[in-house]
Protein backbone atom coordinates (compact mmCIF):
# COMPACT_ATOMS: atom_id res chain seq x y z
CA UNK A 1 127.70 138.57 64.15
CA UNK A 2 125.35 135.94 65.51
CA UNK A 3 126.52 132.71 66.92
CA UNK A 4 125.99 130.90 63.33
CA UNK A 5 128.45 133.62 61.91
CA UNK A 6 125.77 135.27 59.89
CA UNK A 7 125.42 138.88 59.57
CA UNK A 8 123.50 139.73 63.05
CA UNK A 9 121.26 142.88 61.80
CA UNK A 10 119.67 145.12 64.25
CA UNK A 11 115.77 145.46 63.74
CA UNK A 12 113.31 148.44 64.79
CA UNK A 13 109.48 147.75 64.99
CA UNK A 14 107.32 150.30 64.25
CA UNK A 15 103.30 149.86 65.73
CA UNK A 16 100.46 151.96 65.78
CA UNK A 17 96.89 152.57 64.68
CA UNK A 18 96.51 153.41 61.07
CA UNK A 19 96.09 157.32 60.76
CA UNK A 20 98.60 157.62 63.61
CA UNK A 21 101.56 158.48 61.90
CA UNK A 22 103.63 155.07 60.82
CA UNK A 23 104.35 155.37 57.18
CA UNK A 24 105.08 159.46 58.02
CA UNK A 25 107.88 158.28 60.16
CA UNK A 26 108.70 155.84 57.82
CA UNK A 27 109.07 158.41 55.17
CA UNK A 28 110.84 160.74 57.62
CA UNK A 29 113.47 157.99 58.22
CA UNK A 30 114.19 157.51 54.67
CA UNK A 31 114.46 161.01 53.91
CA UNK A 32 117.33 161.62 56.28
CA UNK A 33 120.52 162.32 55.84
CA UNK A 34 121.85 158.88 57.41
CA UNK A 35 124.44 156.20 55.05
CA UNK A 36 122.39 152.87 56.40
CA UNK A 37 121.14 150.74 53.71
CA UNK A 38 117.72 149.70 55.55
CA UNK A 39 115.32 147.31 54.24
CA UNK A 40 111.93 148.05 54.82
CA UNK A 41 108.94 145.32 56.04
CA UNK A 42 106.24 146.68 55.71
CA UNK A 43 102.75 144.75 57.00
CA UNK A 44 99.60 147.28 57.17
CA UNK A 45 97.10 145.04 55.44
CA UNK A 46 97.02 145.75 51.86
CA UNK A 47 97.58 149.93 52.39
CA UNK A 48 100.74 150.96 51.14
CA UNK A 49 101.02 154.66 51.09
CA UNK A 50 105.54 155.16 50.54
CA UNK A 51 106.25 156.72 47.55
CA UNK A 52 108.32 154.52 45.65
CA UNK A 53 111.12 157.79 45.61
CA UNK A 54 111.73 157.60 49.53
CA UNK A 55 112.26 153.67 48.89
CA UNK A 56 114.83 153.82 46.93
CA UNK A 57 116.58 157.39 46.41
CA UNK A 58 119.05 158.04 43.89
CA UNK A 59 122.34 156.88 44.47
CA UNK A 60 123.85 154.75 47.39
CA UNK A 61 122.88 153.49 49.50
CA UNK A 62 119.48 152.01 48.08
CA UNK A 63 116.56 150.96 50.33
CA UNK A 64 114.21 147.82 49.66
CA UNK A 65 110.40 148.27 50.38
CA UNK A 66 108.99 144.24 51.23
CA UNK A 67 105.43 144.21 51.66
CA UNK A 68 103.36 141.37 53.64
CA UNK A 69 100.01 141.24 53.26
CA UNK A 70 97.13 139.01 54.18
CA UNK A 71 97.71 138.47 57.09
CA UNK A 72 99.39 139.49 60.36
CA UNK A 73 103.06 139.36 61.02
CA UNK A 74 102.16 138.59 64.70
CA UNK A 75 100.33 135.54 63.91
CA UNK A 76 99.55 134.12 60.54
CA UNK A 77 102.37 135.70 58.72
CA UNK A 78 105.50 135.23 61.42
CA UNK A 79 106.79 132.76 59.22
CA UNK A 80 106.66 134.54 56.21
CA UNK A 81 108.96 137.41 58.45
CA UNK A 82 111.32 134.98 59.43
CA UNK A 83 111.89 134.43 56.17
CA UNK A 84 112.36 137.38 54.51
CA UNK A 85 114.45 138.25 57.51
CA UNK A 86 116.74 135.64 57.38
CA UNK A 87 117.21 136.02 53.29
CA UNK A 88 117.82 139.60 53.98
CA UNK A 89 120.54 138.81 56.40
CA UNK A 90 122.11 136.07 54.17
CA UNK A 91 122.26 138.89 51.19
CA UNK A 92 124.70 141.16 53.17
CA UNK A 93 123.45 144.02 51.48
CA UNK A 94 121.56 145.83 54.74
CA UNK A 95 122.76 147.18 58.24
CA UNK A 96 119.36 147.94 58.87
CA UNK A 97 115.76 146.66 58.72
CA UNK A 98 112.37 148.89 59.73
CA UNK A 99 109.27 146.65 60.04
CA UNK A 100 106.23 148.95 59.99
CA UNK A 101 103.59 146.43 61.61
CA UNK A 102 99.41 146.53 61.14
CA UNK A 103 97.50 148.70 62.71
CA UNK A 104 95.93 145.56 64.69
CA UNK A 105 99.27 143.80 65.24
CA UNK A 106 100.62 142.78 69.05
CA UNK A 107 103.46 143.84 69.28
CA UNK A 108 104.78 141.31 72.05
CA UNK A 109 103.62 138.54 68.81
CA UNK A 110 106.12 140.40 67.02
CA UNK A 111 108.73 140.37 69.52
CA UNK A 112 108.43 136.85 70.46
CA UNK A 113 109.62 136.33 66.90
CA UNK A 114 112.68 136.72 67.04
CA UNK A 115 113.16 133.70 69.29
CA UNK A 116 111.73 131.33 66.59
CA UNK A 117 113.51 128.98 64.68
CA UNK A 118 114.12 130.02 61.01
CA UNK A 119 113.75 126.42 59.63
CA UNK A 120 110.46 123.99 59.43
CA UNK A 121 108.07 126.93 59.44
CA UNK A 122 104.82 125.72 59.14
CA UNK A 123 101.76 127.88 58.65
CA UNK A 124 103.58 130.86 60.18
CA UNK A 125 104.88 129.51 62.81
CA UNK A 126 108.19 127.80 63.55
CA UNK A 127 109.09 124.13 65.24
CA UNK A 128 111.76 124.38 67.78
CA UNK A 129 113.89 121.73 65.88
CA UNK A 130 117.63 123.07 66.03
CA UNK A 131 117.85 124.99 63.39
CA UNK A 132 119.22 128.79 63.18
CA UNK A 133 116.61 131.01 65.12
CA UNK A 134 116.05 134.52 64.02
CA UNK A 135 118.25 135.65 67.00
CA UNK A 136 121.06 134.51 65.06
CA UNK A 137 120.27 136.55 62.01
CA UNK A 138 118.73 139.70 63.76
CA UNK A 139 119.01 142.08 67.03
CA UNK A 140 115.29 143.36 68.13
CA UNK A 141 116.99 146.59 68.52
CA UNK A 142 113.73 149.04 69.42
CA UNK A 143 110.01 149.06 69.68
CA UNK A 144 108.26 151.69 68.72
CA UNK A 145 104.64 152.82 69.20
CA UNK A 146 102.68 155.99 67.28
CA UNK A 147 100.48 157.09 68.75
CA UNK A 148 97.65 159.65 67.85
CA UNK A 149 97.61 161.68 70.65
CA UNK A 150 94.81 163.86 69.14
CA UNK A 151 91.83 160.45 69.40
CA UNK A 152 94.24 158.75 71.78
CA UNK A 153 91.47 159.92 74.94
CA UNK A 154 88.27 159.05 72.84
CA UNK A 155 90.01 155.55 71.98
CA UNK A 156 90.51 154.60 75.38
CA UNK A 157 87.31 155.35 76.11
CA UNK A 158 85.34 153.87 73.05
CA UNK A 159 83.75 150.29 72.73
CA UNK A 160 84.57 149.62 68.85
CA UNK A 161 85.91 146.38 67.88
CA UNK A 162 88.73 147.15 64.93
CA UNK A 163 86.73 145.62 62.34
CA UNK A 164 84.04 148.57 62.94
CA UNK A 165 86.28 151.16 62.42
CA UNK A 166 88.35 149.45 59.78
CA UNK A 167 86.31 146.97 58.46
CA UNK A 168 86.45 143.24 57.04
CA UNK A 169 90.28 143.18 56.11
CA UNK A 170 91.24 142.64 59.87
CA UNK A 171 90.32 139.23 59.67
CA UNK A 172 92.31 138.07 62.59
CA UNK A 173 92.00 140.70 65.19
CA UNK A 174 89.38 142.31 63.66
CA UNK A 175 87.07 141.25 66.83
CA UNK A 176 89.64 142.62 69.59
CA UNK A 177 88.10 145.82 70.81
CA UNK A 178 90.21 148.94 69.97
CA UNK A 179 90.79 149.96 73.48
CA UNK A 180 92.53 146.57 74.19
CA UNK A 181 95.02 146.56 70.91
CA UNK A 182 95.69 150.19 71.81
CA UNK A 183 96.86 149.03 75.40
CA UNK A 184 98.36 146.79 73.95
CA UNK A 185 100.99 148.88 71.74
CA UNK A 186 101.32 151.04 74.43
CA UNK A 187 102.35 148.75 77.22
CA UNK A 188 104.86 146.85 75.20
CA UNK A 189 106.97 149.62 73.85
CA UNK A 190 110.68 151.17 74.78
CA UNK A 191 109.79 154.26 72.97
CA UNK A 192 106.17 156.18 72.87
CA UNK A 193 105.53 158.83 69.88
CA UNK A 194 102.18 160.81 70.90
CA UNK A 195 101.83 162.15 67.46
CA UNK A 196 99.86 165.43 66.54
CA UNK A 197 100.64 166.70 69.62
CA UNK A 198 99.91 170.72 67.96
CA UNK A 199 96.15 169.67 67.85
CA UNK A 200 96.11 169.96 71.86
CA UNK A 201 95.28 172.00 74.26
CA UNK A 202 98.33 171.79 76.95
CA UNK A 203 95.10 170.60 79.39
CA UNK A 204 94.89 167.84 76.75
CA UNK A 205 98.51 167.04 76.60
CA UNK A 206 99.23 166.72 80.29
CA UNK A 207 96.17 164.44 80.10
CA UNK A 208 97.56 162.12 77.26
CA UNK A 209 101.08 161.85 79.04
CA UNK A 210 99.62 160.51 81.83
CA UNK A 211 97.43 158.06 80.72
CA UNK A 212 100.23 156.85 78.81
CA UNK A 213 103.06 157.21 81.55
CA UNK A 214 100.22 155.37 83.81
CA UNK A 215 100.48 152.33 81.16
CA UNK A 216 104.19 152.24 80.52
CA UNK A 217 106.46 153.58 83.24
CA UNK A 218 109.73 152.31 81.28
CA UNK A 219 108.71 153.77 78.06
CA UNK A 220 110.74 157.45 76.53
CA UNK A 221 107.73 159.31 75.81
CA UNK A 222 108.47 161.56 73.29
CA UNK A 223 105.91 164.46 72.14
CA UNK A 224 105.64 164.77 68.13
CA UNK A 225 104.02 166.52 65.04
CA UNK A 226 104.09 164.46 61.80
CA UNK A 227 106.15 162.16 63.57
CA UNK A 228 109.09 164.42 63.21
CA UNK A 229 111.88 163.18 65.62
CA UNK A 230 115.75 162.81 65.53
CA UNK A 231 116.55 159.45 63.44
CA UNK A 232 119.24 158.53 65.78
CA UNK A 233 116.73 158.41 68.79
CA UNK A 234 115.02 154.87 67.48
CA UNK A 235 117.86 153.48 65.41
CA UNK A 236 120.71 151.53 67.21
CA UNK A 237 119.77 152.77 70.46
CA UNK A 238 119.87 149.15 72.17
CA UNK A 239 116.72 150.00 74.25
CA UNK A 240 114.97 146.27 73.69
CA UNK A 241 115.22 143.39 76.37
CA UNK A 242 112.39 141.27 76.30
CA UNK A 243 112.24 140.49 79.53
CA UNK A 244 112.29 144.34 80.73
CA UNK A 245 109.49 145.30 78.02
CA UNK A 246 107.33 142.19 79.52
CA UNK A 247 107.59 143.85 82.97
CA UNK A 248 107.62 147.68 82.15
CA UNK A 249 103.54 147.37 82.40
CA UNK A 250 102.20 150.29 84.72
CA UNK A 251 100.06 147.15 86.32
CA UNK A 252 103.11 144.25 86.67
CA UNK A 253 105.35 146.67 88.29
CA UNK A 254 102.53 148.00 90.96
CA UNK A 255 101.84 143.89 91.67
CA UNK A 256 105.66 143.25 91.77
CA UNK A 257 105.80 146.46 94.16
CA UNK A 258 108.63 148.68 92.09
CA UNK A 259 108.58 152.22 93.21
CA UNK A 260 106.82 154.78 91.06
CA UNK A 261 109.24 157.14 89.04
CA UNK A 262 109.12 160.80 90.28
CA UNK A 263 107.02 162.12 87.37
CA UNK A 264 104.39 160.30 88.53
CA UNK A 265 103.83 162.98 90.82
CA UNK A 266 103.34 165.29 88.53
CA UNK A 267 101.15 163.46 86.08
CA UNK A 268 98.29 162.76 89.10
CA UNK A 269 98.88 158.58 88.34
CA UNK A 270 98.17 156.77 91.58
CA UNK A 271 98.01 152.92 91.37
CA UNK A 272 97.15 150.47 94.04
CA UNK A 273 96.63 146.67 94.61
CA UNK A 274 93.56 145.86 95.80
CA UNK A 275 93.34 142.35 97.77
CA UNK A 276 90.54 140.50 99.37
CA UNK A 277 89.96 137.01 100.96
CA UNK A 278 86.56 136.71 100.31
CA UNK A 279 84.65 135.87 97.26
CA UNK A 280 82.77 137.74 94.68
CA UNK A 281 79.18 137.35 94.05
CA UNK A 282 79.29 137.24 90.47
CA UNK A 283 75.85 139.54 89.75
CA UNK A 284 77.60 142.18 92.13
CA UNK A 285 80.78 142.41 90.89
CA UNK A 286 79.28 142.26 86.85
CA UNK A 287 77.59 145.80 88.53
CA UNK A 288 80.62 147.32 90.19
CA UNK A 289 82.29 145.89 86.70
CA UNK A 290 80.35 148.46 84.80
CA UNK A 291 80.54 151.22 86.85
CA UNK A 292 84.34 150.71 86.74
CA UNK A 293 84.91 151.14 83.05
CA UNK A 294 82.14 154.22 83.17
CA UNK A 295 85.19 155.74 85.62
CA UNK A 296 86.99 158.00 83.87
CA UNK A 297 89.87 158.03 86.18
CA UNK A 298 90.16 154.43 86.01
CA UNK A 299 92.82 153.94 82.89
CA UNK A 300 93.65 150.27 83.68
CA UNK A 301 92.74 147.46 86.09
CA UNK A 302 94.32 144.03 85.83
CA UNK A 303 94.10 140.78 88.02
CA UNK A 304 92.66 137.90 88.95
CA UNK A 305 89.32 137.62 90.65
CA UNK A 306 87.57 134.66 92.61
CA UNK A 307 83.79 134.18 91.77
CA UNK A 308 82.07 132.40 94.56
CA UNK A 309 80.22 130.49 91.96
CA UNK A 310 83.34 129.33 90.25
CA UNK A 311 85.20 127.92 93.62
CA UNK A 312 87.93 125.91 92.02
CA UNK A 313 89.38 128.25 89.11
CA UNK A 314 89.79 132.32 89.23
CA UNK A 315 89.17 134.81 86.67
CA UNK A 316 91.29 136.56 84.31
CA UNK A 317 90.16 140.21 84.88
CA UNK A 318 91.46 142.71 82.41
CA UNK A 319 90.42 145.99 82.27
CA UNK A 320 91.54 148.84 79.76
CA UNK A 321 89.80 152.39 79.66
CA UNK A 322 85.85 151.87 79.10
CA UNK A 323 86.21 148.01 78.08
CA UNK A 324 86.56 145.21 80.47
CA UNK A 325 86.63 141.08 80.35
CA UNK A 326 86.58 138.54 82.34
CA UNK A 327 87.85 135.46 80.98
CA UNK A 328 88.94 131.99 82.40
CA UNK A 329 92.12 131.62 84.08
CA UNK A 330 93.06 128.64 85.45
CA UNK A 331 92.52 126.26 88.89
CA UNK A 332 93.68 127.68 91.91
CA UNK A 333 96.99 126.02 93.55
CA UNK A 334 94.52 124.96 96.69
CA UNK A 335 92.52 122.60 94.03
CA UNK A 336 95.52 120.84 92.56
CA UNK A 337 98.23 118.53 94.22
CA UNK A 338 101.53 119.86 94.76
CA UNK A 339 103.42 117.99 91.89
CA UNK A 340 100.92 119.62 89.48
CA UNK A 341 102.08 122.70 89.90
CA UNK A 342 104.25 123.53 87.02
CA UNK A 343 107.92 123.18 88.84
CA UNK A 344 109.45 121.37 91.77
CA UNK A 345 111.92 124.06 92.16
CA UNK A 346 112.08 124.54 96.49
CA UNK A 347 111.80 128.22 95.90
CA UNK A 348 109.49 127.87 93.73
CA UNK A 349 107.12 125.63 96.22
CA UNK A 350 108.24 128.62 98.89
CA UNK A 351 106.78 131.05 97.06
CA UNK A 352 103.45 129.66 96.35
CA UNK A 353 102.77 127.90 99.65
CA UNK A 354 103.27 131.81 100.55
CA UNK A 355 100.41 133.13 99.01
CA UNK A 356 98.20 129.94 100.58
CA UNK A 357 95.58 131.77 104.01
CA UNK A 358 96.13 130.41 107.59
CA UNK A 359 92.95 129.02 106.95
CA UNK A 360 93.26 126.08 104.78
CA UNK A 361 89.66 125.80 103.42
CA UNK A 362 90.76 129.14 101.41
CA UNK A 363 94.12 128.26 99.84
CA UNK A 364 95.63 130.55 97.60
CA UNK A 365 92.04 131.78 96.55
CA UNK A 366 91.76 135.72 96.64
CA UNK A 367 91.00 139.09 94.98
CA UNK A 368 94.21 140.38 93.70
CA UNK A 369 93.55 143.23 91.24
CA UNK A 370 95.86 146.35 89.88
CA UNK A 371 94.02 149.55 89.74
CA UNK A 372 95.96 152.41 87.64
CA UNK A 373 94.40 155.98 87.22
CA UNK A 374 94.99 159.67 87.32
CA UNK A 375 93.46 161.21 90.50
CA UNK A 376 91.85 158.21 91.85
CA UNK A 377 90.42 158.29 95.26
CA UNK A 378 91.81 154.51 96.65
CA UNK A 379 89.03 154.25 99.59
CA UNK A 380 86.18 154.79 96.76
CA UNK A 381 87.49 152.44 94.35
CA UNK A 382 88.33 149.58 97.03
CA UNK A 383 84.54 150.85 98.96
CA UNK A 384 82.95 149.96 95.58
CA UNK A 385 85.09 146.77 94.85
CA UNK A 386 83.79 145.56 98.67
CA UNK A 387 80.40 145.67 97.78
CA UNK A 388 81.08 142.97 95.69
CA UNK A 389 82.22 141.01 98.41
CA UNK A 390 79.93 138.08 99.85
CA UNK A 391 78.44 138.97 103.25
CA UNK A 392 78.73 137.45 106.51
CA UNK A 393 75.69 135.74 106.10
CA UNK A 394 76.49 134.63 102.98
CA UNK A 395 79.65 133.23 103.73
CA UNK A 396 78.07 131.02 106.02
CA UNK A 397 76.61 129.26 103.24
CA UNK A 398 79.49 127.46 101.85
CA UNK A 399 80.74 126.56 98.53
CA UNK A 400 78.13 123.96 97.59
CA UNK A 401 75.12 126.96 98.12
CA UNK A 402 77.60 129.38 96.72
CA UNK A 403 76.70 127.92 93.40
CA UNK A 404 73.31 128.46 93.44
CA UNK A 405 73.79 132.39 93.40
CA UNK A 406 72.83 134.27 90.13
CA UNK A 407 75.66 134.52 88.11
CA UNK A 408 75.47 136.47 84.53
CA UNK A 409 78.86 135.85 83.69
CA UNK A 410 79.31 133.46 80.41
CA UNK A 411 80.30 129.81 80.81
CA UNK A 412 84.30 129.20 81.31
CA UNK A 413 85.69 125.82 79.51
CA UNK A 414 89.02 125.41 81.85
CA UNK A 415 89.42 122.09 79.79
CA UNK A 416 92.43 123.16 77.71
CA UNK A 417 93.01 119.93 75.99
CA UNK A 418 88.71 120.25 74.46
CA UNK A 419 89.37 120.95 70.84
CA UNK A 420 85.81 120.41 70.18
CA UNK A 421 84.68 123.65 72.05
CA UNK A 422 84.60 126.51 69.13
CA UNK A 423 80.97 127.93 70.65
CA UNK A 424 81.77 128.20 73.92
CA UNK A 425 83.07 131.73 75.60
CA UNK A 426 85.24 132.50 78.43
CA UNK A 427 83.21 134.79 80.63
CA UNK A 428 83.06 138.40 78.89
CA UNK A 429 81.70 141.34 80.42
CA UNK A 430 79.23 142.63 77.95
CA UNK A 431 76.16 144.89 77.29
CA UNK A 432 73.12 142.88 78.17
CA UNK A 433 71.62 144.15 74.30
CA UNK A 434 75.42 143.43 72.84
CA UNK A 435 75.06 140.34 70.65
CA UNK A 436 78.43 138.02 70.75
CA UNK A 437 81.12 138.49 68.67
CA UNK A 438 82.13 134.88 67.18
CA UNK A 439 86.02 134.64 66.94
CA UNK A 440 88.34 131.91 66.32
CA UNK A 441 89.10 129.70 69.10
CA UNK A 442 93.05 130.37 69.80
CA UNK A 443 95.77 129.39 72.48
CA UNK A 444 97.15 132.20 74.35
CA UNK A 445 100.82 131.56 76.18
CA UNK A 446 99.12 133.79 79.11
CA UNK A 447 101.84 135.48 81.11
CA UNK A 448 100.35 135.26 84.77
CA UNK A 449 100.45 136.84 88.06
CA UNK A 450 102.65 137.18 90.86
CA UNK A 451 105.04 134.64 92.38
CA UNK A 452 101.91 131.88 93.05
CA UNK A 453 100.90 131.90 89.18
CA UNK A 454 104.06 132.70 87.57
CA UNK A 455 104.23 128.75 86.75
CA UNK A 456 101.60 128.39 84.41
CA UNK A 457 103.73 130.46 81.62
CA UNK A 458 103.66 128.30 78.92
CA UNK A 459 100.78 126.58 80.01
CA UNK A 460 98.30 126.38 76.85
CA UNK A 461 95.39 128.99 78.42
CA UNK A 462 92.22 129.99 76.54
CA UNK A 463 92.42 133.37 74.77
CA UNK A 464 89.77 135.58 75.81
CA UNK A 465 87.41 136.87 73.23
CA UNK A 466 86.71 140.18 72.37
């Protein structure tokens, strides 16, 4: 029971592309011999593909199929989830529910669901007024991620946005490219299905795991074909704490400096932080930019980077496969006074002032970047990132000449109170013949960096668009 006294029911999340293998797990789930009445959620954006018999089978217990469409249950739709949660819960007829989520769903938006209020929900999402969160009414037990291992290489590597490949019904992250939403399902996951496994050479395989045990060291990996697996193994197994899935990223753990699990080894992933107190020059590092996503052994990159152009506020650098952006972060510690930043908590202040150079015209301005691969050669990778660097010469310049230097990189708006700013773009790395993608303007709650940044979750921070 939840603290309200209402039926507490545990909850499995089921992401993944569309053709991965979702609704044949679904079906697989149903189909088994198991006794829990589970309601099904089911969001995948007007495609729904269970036969009506695996809903509801004859004799007890029955299943209920809910779908949600028009919309995303990570976004425009979260209130329409809380609610059919919540009556689902109140009904008493479930011990189960199974939300199957869009192929271009986050699944952290998900997650962070269940710590919404139920009541006052407003446009699909809830005010924090008191009233019975979704906590009360359901246990995030799982999250679960299909993937198709057999175009799980060519997606990393590909430079489609998801409304390309799946056309005009994404509406909402229909611009994100399909590298990023893949990284996304993978990082934020306790359990990993590489479906269609069979279609692989064992070359192939070996190269999948990786890539994905590079992304998400916490994550069971489990190797599938037509997403056949024990039901017990993602029901009721307990796996989800939000705060571990936040920090099982292949990138946060290399930054935070956790050691790397055994089978590592064996995989080839090597991972390093690469740190610099010296600025980029911006045309420079948009060069060494490309050559890094045309790497092959780079599988993810993550950080923050300091243009010498852009003096007072660093970049958001975020790097997946063969697609890369650089968006606006926010100002540097060194540029604001002390009781602006975020907490006045002594360890807090400890921590930051620790990441400020002996050398107080720099601050806490630096490169800081994660580089994950399989059988990366560290003194290339870091060689290349140094040629980015500004000389000695021009160094000597200063900040005020450091401006003048040719910078390709698109305008950043770091005013995040300027609702009036729907054309402007956060700095993306594109194609120079790549026209821009419009997207809507949104607020990101941007989980940052390291001990120095780690105040500014929470802080309203420009989404990046892709």
């Amino acid at each position: 029971m939840g603290d309200s006294g209402v039926k507490q029911l545990p909850v499995t999340v089921i992401s993944g592309f569309l053709g991965a293998g979702k609704t044949t797990l679904l079906k697989h789930i149903l189909q088994s011999e198991q006794t829990l009445r589970i309601a099904v959620i089911v969001n995948d954006m007007g495609r729904i593909n269970i036969d009506g018999r695996f809903i509801k089978r004859k004799g007890e217990p029955a299943n209920t199929l809910i779908e949600l469409q028009n919309g995303c249950i990570c976004c425009t739709l979260r209130g329409d989830l809380v609610k059919q949660i919540a009556e689902l819960s109140a009904s008493g007829g479930f011990d189960y529910i199974i939300i199957e989520s869009s192929g271009v769903a986050e699944p952290i938006g998900v997650a962070e669901t269940f710590a919404i209020d139920a009541e006052d929900v407003n446009d699909g999402v809830a005010d924090k007024s008191g009233g019975p969160s979704l906590s009360d009414m359901a246990r995030l037990d799982c999250m679960v991620t299909v993937v198709d291992g057999y175009s799980f290489m060519s997606d990393m590597r590909t430079r489609d946005i998801a409304k390309e490949r799946w056309g005009d019904e994404f509406n909402e992250d229909g611009n994100r490219h399909i590298t990023d939403l893949l990284t996304d399902q993978v990082e934020f996951a306790n359990i990993i299905l590489i479906n269609k496994m069979d279609m692989l050479t064992e070359e192939q395989r070996l190269s999948v795991r990786s890539q994905i045990k590079a992304l998400n060291r916490g994550a069971i990996i489990v190797d599938t074909n037509y997403s056949k697996i024990p039901v017990e193994s993602i029901i009721n197994t307990g796996l989800f704490n939000f705060e571990d899935a936040r920090t099982a990223t292949g990138w946060l753990r290399e930054l935070k400096g956790d050691p790397r699990p055994p089978e590592t080894q064996v995989f080839g992933i090597s991972s390093f932080v690469y740190r610099r107190r010296r600025p980029f020059h911006p045309k420079r590092f948009q060069e060494v930019s490309t050559k890094m996503t045309e790497n092959e052994k780079i599988v993810r990159s993550k950080g923050f980077v300091w243009l010498a152009t852009r003096n007072d506020c660093y970049g958001d650098w975020n790097q997946s496969g063969a697609v890369a952006v650089l968006s606006c972060g926010d100002y540097w510690f060194a540029e604001l006074p002390e009781d602006s930043w975020g907490s006045t908590d002594p360890e807090f202040i400890k921590n930051v002032k620790a990441e400020f150079s002996s050398d107080a015209a720099l601050g806490d301005r630096r490169q800081e970047l994660v580089i994950i691969g399989i059988g990366l050669n560290q003194k290339e990778v870091e060689d290349l990132l140094d040629t980015s660097l500004l000389t000695d010469e021009e160094m000597t310049l200063g900040p005020q000449k450091w401006k003048e230097l040719t910078d390709p990189f698109e305008v950043w708006d770091i005013d995040n109170g300027d609702d009036d700013d729907d054309d402007e773009t956060n700095g993306q790395l594109q194609d120079d013949d790549e026209e821009e993608e419009e997207s809507e303007d949104d607020i990101d709650q941007t989980h940052m960096l390291g001990h120095s940044l780690s105040s500014r979750d929470g802080r309203p921070v420009k989404k990046p668009r892709i």
